[in-house]
PDB file of N, CA and C in Angstrom:
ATOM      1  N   UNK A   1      29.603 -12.646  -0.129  1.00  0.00           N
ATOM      2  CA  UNK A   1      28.723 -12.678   1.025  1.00  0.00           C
ATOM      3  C   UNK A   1      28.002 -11.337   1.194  1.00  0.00           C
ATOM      4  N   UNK A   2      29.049 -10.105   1.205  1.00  0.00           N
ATOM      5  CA  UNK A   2      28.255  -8.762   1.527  1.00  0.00           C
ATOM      6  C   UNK A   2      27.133  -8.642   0.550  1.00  0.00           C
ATOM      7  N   UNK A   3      27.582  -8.843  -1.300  1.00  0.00           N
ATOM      8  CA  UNK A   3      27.338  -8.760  -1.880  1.00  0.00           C
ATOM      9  C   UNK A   3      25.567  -9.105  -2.095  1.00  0.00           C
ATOM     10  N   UNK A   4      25.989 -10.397  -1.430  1.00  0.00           N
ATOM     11  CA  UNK A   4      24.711 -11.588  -1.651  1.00  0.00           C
ATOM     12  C   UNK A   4      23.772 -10.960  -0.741  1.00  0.00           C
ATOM     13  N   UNK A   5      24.207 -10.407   0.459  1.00  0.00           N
ATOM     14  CA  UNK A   5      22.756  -9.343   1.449  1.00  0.00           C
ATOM     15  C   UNK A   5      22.342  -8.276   1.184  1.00  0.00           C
ATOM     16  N   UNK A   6      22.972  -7.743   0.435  1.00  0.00           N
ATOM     17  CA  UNK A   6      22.798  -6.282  -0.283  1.00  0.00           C
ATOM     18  C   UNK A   6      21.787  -6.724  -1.338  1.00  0.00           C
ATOM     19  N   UNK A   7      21.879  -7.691  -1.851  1.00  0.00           N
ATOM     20  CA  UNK A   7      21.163  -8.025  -3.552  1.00  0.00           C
ATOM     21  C   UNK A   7      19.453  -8.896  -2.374  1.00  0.00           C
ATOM     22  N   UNK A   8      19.943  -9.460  -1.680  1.00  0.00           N
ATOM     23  CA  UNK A   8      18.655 -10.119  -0.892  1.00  0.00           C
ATOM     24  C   UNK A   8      17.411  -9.138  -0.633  1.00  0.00           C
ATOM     25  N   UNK A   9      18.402  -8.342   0.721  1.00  0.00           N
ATOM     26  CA  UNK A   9      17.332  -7.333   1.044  1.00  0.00           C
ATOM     27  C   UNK A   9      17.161  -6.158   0.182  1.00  0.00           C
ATOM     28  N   UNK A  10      18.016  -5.803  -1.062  1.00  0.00           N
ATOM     29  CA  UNK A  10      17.510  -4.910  -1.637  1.00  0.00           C
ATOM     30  C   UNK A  10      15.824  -5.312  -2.808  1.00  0.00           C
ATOM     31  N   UNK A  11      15.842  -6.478  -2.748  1.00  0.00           N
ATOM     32  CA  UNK A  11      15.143  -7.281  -3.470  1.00  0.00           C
ATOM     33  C   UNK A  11      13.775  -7.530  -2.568  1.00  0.00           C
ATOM     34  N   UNK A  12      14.073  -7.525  -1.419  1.00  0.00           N
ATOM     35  CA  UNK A  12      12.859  -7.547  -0.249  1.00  0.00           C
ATOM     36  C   UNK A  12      11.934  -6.041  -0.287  1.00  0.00           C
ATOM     37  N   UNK A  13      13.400  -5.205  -0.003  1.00  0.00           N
ATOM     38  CA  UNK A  13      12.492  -3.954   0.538  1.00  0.00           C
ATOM     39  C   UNK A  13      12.009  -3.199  -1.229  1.00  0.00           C
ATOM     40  N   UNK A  14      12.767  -4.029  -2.354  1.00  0.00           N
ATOM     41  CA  UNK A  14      11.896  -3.365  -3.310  1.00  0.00           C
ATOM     42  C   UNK A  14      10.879  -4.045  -3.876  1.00  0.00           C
ATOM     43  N   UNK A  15      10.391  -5.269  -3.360  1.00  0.00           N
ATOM     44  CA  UNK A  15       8.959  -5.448  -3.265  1.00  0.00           C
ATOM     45  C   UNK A  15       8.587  -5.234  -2.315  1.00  0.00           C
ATOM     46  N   UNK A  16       8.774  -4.810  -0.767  1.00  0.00           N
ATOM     47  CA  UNK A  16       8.118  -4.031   0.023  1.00  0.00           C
ATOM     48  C   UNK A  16       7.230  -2.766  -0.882  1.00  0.00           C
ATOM     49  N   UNK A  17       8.313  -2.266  -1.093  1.00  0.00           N
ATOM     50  CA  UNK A  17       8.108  -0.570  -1.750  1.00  0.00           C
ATOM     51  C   UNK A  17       7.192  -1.253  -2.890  1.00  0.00           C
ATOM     52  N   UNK A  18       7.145  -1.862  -3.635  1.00  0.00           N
ATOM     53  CA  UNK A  18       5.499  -1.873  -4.859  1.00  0.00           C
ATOM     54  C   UNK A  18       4.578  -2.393  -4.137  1.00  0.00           C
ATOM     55  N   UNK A  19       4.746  -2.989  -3.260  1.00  0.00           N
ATOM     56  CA  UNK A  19       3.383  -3.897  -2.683  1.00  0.00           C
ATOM     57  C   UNK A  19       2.553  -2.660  -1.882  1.00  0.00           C
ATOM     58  N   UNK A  20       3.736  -1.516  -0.846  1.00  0.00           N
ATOM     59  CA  UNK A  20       2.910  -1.068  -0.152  1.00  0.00           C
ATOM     60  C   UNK A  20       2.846   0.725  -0.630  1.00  0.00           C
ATOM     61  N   UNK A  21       2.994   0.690  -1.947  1.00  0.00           N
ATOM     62  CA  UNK A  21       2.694   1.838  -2.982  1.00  0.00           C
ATOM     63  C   UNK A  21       1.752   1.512  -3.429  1.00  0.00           C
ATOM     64  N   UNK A  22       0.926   0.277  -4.050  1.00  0.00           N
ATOM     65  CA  UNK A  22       0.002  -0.167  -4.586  1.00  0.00           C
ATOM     66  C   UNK A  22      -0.646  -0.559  -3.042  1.00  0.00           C
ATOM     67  N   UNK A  23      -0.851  -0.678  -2.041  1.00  0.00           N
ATOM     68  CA  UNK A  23      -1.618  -0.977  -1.313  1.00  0.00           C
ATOM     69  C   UNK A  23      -2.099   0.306  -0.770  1.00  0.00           C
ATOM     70  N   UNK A  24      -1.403   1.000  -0.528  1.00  0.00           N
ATOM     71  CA  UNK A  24      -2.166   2.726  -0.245  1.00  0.00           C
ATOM     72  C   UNK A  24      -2.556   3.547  -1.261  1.00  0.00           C
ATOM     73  N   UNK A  25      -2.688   3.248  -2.498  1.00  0.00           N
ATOM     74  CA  UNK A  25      -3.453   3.400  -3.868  1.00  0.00           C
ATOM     75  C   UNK A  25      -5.071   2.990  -3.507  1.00  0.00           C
ATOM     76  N   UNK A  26      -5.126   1.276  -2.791  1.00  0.00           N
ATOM     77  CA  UNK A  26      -6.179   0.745  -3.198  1.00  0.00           C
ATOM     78  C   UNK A  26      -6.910   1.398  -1.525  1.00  0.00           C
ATOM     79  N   UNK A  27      -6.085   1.783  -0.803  1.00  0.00           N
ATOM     80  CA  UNK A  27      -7.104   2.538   0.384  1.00  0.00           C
ATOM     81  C   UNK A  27      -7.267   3.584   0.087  1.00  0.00           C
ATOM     82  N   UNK A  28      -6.388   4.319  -0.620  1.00  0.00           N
ATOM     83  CA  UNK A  28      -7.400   6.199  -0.849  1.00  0.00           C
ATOM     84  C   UNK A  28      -8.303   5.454  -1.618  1.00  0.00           C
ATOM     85  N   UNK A  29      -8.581   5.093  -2.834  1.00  0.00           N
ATOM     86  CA  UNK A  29      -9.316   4.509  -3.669  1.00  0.00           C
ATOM     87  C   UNK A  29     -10.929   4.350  -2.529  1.00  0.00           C
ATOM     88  N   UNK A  30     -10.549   3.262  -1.794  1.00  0.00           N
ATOM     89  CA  UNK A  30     -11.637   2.616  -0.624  1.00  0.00           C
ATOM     90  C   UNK A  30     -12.382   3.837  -0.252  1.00  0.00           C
ATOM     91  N   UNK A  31     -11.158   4.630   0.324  1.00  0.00           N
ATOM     92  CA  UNK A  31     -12.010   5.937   1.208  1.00  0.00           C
ATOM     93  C   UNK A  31     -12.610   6.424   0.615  1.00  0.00           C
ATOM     94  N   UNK A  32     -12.579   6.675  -0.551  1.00  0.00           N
ATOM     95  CA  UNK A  32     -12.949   8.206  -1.634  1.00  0.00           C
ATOM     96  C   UNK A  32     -14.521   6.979  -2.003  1.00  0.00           C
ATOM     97  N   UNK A  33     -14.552   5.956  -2.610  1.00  0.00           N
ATOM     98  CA  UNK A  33     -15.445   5.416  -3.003  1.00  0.00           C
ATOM     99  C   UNK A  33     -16.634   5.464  -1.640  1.00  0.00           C
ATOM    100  N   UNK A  34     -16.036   4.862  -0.718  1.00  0.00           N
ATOM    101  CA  UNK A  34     -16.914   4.939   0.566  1.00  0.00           C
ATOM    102  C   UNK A  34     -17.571   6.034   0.637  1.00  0.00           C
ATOM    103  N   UNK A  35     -16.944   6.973   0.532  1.00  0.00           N
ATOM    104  CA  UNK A  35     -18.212   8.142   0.245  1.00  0.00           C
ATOM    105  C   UNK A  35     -18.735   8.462  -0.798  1.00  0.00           C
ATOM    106  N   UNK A  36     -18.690   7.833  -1.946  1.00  0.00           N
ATOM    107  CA  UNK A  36     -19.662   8.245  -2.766  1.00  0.00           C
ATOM    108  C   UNK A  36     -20.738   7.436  -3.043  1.00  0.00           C
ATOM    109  N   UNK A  37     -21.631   7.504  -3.974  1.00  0.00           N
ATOM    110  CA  UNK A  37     -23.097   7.028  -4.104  1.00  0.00           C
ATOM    111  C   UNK A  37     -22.886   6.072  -5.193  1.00  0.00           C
ATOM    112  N   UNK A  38     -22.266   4.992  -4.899  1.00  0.00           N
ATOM    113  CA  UNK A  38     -21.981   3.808  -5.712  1.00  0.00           C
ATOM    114  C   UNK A  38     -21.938   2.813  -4.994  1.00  0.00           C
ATOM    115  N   UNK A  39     -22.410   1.984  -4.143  1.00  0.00           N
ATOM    116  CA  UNK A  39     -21.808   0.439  -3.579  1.00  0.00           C
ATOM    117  C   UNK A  39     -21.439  -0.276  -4.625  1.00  0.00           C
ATOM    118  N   UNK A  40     -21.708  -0.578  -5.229  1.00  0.00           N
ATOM    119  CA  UNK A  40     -20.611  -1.498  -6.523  1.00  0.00           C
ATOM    120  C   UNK A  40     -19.211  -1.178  -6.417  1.00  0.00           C
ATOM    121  N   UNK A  41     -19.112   0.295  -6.985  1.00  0.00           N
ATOM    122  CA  UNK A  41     -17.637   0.807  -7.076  1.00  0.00           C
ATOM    123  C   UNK A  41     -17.177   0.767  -5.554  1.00  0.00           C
ATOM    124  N   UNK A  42     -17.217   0.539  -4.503  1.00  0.00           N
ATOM    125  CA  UNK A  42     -17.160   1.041  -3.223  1.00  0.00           C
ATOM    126  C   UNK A  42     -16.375  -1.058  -3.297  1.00  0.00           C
ATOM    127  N   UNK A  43     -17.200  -1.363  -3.328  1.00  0.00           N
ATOM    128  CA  UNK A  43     -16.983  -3.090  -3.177  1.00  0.00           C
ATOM    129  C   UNK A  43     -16.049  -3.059  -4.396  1.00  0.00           C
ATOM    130  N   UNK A  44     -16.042  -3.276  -5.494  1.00  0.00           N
ATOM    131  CA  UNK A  44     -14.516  -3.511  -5.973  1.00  0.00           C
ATOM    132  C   UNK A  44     -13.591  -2.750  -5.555  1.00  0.00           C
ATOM    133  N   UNK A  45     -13.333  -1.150  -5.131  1.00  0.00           N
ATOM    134  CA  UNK A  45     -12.377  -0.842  -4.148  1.00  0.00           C
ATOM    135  C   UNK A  45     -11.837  -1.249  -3.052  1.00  0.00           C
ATOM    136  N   UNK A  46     -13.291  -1.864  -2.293  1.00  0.00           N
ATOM    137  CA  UNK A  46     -12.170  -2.356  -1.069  1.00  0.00           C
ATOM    138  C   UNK A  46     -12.155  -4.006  -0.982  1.00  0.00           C
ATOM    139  N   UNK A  47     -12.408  -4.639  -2.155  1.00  0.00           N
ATOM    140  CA  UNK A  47     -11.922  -6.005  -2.654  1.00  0.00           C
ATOM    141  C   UNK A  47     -10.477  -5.984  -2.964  1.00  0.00           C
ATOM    142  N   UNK A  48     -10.407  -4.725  -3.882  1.00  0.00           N
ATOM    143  CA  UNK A  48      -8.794  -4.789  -3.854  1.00  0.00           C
ATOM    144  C   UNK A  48      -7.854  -4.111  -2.868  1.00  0.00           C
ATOM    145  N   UNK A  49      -8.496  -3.541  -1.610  1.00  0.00           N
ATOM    146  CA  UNK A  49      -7.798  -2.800  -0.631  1.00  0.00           C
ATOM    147  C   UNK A  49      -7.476  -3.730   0.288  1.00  0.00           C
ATOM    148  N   UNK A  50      -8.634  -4.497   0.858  1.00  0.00           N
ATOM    149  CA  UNK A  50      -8.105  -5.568   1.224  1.00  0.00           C
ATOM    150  C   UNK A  50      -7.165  -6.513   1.062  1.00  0.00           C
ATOM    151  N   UNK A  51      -7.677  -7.543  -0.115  1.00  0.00           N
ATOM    152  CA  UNK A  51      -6.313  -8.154  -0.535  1.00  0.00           C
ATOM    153  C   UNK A  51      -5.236  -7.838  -1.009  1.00  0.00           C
ATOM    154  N   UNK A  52      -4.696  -6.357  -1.051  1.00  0.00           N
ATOM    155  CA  UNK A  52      -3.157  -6.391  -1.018  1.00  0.00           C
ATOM    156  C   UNK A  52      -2.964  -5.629   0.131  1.00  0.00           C
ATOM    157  N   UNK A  53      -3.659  -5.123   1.279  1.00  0.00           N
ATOM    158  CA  UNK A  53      -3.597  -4.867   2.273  1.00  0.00           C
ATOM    159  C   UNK A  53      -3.023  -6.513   2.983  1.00  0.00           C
ATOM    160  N   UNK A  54      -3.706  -7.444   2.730  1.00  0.00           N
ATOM    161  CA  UNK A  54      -3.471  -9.106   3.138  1.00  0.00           C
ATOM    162  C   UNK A  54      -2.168  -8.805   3.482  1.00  0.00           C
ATOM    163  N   UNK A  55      -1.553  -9.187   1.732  1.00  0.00           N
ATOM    164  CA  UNK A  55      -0.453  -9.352   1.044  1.00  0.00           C
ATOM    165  C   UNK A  55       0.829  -8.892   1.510  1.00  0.00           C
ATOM    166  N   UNK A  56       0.272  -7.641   1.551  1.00  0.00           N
ATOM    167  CA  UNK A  56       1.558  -6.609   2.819  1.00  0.00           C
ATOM    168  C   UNK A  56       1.967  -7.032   3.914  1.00  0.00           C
ATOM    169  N   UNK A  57       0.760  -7.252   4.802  1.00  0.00           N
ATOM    170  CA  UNK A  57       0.840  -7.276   5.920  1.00  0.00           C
ATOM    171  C   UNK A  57       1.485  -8.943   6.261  1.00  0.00           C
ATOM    172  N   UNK A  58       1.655  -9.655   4.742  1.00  0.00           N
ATOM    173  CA  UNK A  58       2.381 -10.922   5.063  1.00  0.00           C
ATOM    174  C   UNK A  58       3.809 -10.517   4.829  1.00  0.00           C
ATOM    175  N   UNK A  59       4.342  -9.598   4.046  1.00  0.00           N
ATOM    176  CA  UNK A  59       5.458  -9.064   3.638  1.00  0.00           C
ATOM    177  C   UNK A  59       6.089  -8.405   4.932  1.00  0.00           C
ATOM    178  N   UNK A  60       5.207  -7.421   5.411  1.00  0.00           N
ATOM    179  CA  UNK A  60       5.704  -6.973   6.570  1.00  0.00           C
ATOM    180  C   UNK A  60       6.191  -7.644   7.697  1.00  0.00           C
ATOM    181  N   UNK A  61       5.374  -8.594   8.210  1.00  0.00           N
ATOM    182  CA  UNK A  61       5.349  -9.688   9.323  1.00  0.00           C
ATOM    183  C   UNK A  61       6.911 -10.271   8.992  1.00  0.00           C
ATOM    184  N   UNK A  62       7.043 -10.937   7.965  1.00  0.00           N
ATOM    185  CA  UNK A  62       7.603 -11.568   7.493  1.00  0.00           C
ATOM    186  C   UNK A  62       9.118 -11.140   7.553  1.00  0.00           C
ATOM    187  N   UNK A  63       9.472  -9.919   7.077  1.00  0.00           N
ATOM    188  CA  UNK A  63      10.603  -9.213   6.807  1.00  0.00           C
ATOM    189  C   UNK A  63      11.420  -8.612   8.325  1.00  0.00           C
ATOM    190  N   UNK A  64      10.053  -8.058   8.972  1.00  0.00           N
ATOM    191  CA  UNK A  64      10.017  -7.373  10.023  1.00  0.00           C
ATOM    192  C   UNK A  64      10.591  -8.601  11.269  1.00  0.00           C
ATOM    193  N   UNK A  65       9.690  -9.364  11.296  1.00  0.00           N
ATOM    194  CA  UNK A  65       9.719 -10.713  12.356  1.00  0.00           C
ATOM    195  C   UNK A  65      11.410 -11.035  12.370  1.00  0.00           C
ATOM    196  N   UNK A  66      11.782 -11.377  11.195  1.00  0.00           N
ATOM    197  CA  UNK A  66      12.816 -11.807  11.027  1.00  0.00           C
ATOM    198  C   UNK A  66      13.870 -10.965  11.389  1.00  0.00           C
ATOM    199  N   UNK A  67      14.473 -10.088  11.298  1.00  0.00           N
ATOM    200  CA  UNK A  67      15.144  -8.618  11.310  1.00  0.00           C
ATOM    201  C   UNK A  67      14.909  -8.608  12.797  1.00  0.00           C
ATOM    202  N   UNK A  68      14.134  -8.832  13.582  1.00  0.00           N
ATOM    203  CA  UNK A  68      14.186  -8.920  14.958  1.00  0.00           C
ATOM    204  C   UNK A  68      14.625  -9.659  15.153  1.00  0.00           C
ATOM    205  N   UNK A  69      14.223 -10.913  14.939  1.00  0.00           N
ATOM    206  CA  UNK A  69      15.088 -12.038  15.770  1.00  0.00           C
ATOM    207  C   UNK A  69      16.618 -12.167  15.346  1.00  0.00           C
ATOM    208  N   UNK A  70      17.179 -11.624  14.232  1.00  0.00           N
ATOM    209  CA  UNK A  70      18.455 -11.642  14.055  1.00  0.00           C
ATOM    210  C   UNK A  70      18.978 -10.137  14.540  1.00  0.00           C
ATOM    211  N   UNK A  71      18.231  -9.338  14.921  1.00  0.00           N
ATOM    212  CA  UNK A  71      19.121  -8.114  15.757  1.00  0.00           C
ATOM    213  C   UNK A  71      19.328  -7.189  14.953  1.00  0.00           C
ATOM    214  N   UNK A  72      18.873  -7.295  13.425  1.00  0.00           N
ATOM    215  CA  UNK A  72      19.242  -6.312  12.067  1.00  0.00           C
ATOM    216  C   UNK A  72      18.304  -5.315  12.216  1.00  0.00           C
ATOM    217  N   UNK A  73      18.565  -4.455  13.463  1.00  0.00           N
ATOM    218  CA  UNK A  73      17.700  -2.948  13.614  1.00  0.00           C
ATOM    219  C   UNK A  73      17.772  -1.918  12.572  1.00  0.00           C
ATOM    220  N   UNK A  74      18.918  -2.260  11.908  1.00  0.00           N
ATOM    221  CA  UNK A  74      19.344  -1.234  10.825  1.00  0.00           C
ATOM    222  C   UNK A  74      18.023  -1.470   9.524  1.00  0.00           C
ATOM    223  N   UNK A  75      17.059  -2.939   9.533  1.00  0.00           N
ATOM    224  CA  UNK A  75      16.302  -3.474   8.336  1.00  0.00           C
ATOM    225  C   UNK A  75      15.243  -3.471   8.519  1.00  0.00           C
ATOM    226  N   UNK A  76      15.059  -3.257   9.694  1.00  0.00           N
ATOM    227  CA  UNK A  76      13.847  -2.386  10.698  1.00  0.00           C
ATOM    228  C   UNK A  76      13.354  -1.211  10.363  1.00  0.00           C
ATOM    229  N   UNK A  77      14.327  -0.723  10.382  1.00  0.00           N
ATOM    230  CA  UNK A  77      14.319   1.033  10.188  1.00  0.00           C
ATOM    231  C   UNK A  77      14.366   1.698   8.515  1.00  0.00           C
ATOM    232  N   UNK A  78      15.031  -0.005   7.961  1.00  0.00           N
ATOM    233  CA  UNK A  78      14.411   0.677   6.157  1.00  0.00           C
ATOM    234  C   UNK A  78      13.081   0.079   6.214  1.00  0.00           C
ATOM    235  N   UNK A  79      13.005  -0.959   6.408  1.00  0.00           N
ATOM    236  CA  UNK A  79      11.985  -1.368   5.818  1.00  0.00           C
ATOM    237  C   UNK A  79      10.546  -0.136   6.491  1.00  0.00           C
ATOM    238  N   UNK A  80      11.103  -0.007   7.903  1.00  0.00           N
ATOM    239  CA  UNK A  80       9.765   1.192   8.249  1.00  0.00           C
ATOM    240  C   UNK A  80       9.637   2.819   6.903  1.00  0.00           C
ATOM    241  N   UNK A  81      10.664   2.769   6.966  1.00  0.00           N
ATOM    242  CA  UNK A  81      10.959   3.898   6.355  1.00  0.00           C
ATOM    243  C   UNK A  81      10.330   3.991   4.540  1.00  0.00           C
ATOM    244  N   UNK A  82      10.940   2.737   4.170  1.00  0.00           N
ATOM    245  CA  UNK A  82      10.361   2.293   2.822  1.00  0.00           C
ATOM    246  C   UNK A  82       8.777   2.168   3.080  1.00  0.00           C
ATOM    247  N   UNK A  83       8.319   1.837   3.751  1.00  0.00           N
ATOM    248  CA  UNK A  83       6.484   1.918   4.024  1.00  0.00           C
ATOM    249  C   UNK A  83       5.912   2.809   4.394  1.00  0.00           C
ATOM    250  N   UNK A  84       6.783   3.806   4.829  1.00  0.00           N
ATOM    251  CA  UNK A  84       5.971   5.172   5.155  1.00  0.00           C
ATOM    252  C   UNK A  84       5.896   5.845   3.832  1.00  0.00           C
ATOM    253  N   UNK A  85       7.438   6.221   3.387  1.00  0.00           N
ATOM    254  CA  UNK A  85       7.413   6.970   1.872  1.00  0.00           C
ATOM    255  C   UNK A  85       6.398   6.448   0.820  1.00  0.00           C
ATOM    256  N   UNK A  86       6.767   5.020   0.953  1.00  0.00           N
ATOM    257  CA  UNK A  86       5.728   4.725  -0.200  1.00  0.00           C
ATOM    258  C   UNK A  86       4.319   4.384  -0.330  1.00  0.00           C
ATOM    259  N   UNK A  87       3.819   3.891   1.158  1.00  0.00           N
ATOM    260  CA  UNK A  87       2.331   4.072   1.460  1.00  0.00           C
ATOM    261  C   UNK A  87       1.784   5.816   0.867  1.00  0.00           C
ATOM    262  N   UNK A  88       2.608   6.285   1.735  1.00  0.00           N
ATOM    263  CA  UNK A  88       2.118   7.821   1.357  1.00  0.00           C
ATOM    264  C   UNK A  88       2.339   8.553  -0.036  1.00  0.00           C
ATOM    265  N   UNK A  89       3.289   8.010  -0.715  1.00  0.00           N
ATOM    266  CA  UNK A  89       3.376   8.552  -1.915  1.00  0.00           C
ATOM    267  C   UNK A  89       2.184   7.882  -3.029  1.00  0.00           C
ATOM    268  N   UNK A  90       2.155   6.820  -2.898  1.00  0.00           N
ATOM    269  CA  UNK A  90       0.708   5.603  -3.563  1.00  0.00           C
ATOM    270  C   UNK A  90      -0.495   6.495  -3.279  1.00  0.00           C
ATOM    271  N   UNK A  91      -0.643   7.111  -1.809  1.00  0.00           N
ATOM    272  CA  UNK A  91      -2.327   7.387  -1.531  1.00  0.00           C
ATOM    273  C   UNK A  91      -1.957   8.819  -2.424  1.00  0.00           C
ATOM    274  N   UNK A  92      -1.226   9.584  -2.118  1.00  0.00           N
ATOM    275  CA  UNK A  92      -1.318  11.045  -3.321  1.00  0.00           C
ATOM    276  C   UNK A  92      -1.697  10.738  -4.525  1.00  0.00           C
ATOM    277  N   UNK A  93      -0.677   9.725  -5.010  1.00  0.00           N
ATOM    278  CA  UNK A  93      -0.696   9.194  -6.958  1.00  0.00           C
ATOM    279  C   UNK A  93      -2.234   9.066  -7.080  1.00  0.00           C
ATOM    280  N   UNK A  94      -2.836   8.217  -6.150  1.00  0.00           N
ATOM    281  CA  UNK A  94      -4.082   7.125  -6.101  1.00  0.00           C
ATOM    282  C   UNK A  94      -5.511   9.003  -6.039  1.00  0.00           C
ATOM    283  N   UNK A  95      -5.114   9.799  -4.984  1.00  0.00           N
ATOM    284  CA  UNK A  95      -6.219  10.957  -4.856  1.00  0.00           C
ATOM    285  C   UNK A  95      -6.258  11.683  -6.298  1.00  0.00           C
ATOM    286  N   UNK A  96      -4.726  12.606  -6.581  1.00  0.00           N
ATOM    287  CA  UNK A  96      -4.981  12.722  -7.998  1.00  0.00           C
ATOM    288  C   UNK A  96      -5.532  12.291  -9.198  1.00  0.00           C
ATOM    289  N   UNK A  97      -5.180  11.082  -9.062  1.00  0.00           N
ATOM    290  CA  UNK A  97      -5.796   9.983 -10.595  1.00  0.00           C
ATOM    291  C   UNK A  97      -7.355   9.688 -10.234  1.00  0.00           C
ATOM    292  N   UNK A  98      -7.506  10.358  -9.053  1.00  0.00           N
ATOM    293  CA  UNK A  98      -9.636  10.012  -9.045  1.00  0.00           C
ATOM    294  C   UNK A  98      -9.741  11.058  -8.749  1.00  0.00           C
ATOM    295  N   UNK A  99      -9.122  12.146  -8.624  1.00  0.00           N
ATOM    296  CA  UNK A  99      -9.651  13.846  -8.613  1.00  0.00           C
ATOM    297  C   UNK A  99     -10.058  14.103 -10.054  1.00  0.00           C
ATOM    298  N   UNK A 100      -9.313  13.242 -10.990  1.00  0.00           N
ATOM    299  CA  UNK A 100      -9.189  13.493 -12.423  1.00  0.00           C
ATOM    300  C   UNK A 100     -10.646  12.554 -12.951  1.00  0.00           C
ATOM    301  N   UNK A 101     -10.448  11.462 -12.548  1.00  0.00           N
ATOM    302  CA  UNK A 101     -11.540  10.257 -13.095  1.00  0.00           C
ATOM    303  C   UNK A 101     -13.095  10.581 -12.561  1.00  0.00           C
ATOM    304  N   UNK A 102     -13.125  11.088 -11.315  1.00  0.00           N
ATOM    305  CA  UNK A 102     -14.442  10.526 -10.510  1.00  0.00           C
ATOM    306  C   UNK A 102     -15.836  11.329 -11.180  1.00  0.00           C
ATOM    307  N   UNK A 103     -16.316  10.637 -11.572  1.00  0.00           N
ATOM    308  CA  UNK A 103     -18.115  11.803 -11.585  1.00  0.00           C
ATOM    309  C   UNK A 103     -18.995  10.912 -11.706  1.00  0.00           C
ATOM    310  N   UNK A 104     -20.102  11.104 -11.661  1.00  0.00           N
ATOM    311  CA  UNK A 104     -21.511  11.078 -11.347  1.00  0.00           C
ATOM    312  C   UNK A 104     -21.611  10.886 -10.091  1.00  0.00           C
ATOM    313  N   UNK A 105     -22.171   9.019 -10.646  1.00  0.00           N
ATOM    314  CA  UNK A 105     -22.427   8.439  -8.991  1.00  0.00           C
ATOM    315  C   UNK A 105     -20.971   8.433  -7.635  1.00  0.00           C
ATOM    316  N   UNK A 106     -19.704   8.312  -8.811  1.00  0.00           N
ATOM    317  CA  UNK A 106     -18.620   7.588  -8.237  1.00  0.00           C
ATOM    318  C   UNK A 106     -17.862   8.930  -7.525  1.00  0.00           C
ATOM    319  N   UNK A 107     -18.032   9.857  -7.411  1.00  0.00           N
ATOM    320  CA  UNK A 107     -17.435  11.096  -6.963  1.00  0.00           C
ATOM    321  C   UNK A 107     -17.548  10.943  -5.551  1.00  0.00           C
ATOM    322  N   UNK A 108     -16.967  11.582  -4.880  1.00  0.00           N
ATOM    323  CA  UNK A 108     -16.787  12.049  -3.464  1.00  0.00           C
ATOM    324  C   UNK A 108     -17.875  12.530  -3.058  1.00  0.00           C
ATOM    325  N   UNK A 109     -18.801  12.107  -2.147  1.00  0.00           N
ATOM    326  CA  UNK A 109     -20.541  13.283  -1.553  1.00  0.00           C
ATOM    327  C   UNK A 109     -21.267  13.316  -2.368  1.00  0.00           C
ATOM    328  N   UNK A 110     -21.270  12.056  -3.613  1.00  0.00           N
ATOM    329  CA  UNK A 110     -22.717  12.140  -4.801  1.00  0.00           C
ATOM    330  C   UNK A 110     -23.799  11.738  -4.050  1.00  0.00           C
ATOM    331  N   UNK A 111     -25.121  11.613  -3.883  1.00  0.00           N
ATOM    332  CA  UNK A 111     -25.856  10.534  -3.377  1.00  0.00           C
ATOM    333  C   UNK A 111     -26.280   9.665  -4.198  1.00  0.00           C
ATOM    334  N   UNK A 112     -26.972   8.504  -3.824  1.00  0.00           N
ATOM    335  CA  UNK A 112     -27.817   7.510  -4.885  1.00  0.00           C
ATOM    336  C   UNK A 112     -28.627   8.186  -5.680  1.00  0.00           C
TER     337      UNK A 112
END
């Protein structure tokens, strides 16, 4: 039984943790494009910021909702915890890897 909740929610909050590591990837991504002098690149960024922004926010609801109504404050408090670390660790990975990539049009403050 213990066994079987340990293996459940560890299985939850570690697709929490890729969904919302890869979802704060695809919003630095958004931001950084938003300012530069590309709408193309700007629109496939926040095509994919959005839909796993969706995705999350069904994960979250979902995990979260539940954990309330059964009183599991303790799954509350990972699962918050797992979305802070890893939102924020995704948008660093995500700034570096386009500090490295970005030029011409697609850079940060290019114009058209």
């Amino acid at each position: 039984m213990v066994l079987s909740l340990i293996l459940q929610h560890g299985l939850t909050l570690g697709l929490l943790a890729i969904v919302s590591f890869i979802q704060n990837m695809a919003f630095t991504w958004t931001s950084r494009s938003r300012n530069s002098g590309d709408p193309h690149y700007h629109r496939y960024a926040a095509w994919c910021s959005n839909g796993i922004w969706f995705l999350c926010q069904i994960l979250i609801i979902k995990q979260v909702w539940s954990a309330i109504q059964a009183g599991a404050w303790w799954y509350i408090v990972a699962a918050g915890l797992v979305y802070v670390i890893c939102t924020a660790e995704g948008s660093v990975l995500m700034m570096k890897i386009l500090l490295k990539k970005e030029e011409g049009k697609k850079q940060v403050g290019a114009r058209i």
